[in-house]
N, C-alpha and C. Protein backbone atom coordinates (compact mmCIF):
# COMPACT_ATOMS: atom_id res chain seq x y z
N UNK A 1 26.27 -137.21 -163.18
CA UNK A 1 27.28 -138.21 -162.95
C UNK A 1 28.32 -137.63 -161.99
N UNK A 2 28.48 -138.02 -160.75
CA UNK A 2 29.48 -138.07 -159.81
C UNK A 2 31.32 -137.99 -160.44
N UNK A 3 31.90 -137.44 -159.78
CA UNK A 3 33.46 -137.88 -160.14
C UNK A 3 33.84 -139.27 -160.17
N UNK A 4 33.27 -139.75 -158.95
CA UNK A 4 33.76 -141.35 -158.93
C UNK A 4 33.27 -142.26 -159.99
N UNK A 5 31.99 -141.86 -160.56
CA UNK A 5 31.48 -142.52 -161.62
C UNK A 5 32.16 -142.05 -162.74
N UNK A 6 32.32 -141.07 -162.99
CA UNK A 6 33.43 -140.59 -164.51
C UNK A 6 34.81 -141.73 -164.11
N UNK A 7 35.28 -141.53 -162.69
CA UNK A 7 36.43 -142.09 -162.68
C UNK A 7 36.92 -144.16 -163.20
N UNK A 8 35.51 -144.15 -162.70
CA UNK A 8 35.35 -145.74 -162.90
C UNK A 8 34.72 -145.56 -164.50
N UNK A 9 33.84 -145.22 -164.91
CA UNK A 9 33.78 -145.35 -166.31
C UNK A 9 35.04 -145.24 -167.25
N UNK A 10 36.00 -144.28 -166.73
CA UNK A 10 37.06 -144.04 -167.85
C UNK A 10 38.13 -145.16 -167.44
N UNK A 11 38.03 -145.63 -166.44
CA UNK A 11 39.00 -147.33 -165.98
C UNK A 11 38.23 -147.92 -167.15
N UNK A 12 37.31 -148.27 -167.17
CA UNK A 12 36.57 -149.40 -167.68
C UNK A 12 36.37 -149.23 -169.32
N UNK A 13 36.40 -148.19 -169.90
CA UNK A 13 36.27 -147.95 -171.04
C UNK A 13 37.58 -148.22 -171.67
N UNK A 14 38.88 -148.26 -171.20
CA UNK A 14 40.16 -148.45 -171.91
C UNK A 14 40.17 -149.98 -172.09
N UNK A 15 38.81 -151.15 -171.92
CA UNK A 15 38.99 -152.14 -172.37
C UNK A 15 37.68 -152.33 -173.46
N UNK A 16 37.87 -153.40 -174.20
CA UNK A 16 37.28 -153.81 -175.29
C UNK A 16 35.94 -154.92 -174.82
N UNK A 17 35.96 -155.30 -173.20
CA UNK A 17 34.68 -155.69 -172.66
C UNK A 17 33.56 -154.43 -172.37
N UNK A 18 32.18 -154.72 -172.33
CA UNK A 18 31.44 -154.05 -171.67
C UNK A 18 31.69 -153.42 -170.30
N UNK A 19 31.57 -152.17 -169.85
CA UNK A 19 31.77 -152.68 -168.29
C UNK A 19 31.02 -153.04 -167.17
N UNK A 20 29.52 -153.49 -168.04
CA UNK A 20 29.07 -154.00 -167.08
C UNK A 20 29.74 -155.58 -166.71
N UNK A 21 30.02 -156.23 -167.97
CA UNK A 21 30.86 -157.66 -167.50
C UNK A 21 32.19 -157.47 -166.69
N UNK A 22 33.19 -156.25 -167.25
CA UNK A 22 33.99 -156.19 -166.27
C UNK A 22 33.35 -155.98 -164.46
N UNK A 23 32.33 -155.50 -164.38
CA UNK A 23 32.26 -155.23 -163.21
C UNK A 23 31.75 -156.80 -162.21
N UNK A 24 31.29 -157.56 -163.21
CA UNK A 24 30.92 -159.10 -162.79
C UNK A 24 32.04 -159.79 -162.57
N UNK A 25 32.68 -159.69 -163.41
CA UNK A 25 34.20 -160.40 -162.89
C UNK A 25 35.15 -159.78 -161.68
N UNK A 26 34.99 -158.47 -161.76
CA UNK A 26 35.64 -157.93 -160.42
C UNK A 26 34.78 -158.45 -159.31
N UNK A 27 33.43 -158.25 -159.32
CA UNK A 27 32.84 -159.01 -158.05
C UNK A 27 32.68 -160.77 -157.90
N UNK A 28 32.79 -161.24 -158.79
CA UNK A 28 33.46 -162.28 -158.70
C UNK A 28 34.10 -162.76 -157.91
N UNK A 29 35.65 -161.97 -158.08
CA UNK A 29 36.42 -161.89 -157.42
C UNK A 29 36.98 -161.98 -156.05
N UNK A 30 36.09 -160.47 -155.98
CA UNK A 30 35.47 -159.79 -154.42
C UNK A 30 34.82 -160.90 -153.91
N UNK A 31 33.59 -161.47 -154.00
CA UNK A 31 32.43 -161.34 -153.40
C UNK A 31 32.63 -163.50 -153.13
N UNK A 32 33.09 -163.71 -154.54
CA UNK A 32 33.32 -165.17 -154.50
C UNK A 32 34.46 -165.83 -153.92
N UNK A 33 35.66 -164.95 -154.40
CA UNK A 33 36.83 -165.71 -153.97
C UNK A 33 37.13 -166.37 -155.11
N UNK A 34 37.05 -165.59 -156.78
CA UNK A 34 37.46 -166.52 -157.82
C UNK A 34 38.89 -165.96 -158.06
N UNK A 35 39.59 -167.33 -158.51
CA UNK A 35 41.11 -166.56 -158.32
C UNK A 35 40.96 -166.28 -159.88
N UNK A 36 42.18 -164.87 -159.71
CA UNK A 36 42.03 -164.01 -160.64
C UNK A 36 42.81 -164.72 -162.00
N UNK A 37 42.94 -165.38 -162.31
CA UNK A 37 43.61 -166.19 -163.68
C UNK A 37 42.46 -167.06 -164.14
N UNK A 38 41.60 -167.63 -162.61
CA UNK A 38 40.20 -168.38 -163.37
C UNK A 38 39.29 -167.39 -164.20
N UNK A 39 38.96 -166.53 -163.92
CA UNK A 39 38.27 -164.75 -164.47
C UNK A 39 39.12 -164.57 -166.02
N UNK A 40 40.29 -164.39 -165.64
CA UNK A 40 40.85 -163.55 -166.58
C UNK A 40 41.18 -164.76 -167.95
N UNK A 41 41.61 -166.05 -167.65
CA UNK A 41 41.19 -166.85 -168.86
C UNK A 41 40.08 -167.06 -169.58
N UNK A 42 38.78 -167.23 -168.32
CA UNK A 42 37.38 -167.17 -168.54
C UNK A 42 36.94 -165.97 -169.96
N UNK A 43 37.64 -164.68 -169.44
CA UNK A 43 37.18 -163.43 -170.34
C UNK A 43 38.16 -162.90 -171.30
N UNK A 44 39.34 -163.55 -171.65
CA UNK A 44 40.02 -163.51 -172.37
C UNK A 44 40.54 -162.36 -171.89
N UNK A 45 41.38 -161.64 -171.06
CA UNK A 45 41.98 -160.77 -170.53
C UNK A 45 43.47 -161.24 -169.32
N UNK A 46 44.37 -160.67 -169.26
CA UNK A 46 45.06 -161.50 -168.46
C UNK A 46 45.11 -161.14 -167.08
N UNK A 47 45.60 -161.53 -166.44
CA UNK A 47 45.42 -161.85 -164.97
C UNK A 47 45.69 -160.50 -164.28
N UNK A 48 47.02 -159.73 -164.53
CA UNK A 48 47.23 -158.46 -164.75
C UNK A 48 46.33 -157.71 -164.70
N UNK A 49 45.23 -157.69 -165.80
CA UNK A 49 44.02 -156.72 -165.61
C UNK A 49 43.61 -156.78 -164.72
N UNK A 50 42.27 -158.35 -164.72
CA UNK A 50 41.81 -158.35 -163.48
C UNK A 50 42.46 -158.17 -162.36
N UNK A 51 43.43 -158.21 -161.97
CA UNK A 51 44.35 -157.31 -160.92
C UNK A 51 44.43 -155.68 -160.82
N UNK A 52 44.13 -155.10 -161.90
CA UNK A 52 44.25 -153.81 -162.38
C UNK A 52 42.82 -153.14 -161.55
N UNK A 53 42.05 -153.87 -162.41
CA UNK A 53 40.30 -153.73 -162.32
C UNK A 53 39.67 -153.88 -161.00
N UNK A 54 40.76 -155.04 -160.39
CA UNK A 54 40.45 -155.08 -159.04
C UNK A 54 40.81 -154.29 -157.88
N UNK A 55 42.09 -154.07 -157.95
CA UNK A 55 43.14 -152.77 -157.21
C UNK A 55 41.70 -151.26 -157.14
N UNK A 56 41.96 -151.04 -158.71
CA UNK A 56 40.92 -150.11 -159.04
C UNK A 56 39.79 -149.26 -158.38
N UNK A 57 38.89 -150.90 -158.42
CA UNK A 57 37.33 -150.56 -157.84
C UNK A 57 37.77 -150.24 -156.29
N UNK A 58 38.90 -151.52 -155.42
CA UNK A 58 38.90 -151.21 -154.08
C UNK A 58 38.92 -149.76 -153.75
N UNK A 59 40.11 -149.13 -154.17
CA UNK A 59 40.68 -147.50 -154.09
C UNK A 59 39.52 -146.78 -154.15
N UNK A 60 38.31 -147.19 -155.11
CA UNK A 60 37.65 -145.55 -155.59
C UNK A 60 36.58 -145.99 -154.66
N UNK A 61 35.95 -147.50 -153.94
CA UNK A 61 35.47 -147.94 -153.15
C UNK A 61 36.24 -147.41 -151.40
N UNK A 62 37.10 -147.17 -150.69
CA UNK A 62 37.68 -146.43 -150.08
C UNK A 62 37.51 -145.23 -150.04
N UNK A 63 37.68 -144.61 -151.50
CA UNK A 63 37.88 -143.17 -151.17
C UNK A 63 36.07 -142.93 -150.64
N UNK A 64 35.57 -143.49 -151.45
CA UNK A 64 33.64 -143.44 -151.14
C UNK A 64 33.12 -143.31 -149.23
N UNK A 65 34.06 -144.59 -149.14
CA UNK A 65 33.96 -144.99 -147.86
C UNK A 65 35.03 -145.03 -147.11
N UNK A 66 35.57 -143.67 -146.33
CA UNK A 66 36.86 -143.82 -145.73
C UNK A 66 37.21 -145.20 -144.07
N UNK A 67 36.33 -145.81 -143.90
CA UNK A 67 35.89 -146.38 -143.18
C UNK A 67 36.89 -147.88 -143.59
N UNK A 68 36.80 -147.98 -144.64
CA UNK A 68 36.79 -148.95 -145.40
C UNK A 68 37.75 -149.88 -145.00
N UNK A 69 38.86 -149.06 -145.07
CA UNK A 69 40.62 -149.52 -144.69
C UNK A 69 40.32 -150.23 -143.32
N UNK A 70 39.73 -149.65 -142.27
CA UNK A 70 39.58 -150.50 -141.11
C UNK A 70 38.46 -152.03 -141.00
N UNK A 71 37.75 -151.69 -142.02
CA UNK A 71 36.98 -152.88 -142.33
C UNK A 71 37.30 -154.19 -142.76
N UNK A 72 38.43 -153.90 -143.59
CA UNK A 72 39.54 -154.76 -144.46
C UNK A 72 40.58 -155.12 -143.32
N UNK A 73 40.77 -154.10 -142.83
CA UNK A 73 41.66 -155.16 -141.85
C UNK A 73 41.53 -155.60 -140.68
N UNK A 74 40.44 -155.39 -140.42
CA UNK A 74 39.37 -156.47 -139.79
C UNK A 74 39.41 -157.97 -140.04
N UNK A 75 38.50 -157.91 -141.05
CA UNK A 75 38.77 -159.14 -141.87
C UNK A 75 39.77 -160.34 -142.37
N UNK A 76 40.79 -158.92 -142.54
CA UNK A 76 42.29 -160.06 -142.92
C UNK A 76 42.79 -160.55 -141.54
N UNK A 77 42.57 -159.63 -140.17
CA UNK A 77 42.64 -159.95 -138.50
C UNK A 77 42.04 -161.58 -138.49
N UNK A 78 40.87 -161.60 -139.05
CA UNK A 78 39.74 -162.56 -138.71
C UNK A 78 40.30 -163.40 -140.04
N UNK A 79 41.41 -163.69 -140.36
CA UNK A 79 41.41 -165.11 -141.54
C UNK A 79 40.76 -164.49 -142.83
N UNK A 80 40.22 -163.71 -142.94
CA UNK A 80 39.68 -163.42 -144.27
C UNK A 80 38.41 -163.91 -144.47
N UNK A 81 37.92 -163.90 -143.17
CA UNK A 81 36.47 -164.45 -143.17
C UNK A 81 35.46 -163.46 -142.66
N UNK A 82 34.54 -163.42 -143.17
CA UNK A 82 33.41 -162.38 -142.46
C UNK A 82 32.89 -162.54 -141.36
N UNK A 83 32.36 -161.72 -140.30
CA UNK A 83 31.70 -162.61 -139.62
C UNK A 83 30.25 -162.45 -139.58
């Protein structure tokens, strides 16, 4: 097991979900565009978290990929749309 994987397991373990569901709702998030209060009522957690969970994955996703930061703001350049 990697550092980054200890690091994200021990995020994810200070809640009372699985983390494989937390990790569905963070990509959710990510990947859908679900706003984070639709998630966090959905899973009984508050909005806060999924904000937490989300902050989270980006950072340890960055540090993985230092690239990253310019990718993102790319994107937010471009409307927040992919191309």
């Amino acid at each position: 097991m990697t550092k980054s994987d200890r690091e994200i397991m021990e995020i994810f373990e200070a809640y009372d979900l699985p983390p494989r569901r937390i990790a569905v709702i963070v990509l959710a998030v990510l990947r859908h565009d679900q706003r984070l209060a639709d998630m966090a009522g959905g899973n009984n957690v508050s909005e806060s978290t999924v904000r937490c969970w989300r902050d989270e994955l980006i950072t340890l996703l960055s540090a993985q990929a230092p690239r990253l930061d310019r990718a993102l703001k790319k994107v937010a350049q471009q409307g927040g749309r992919w191309s």
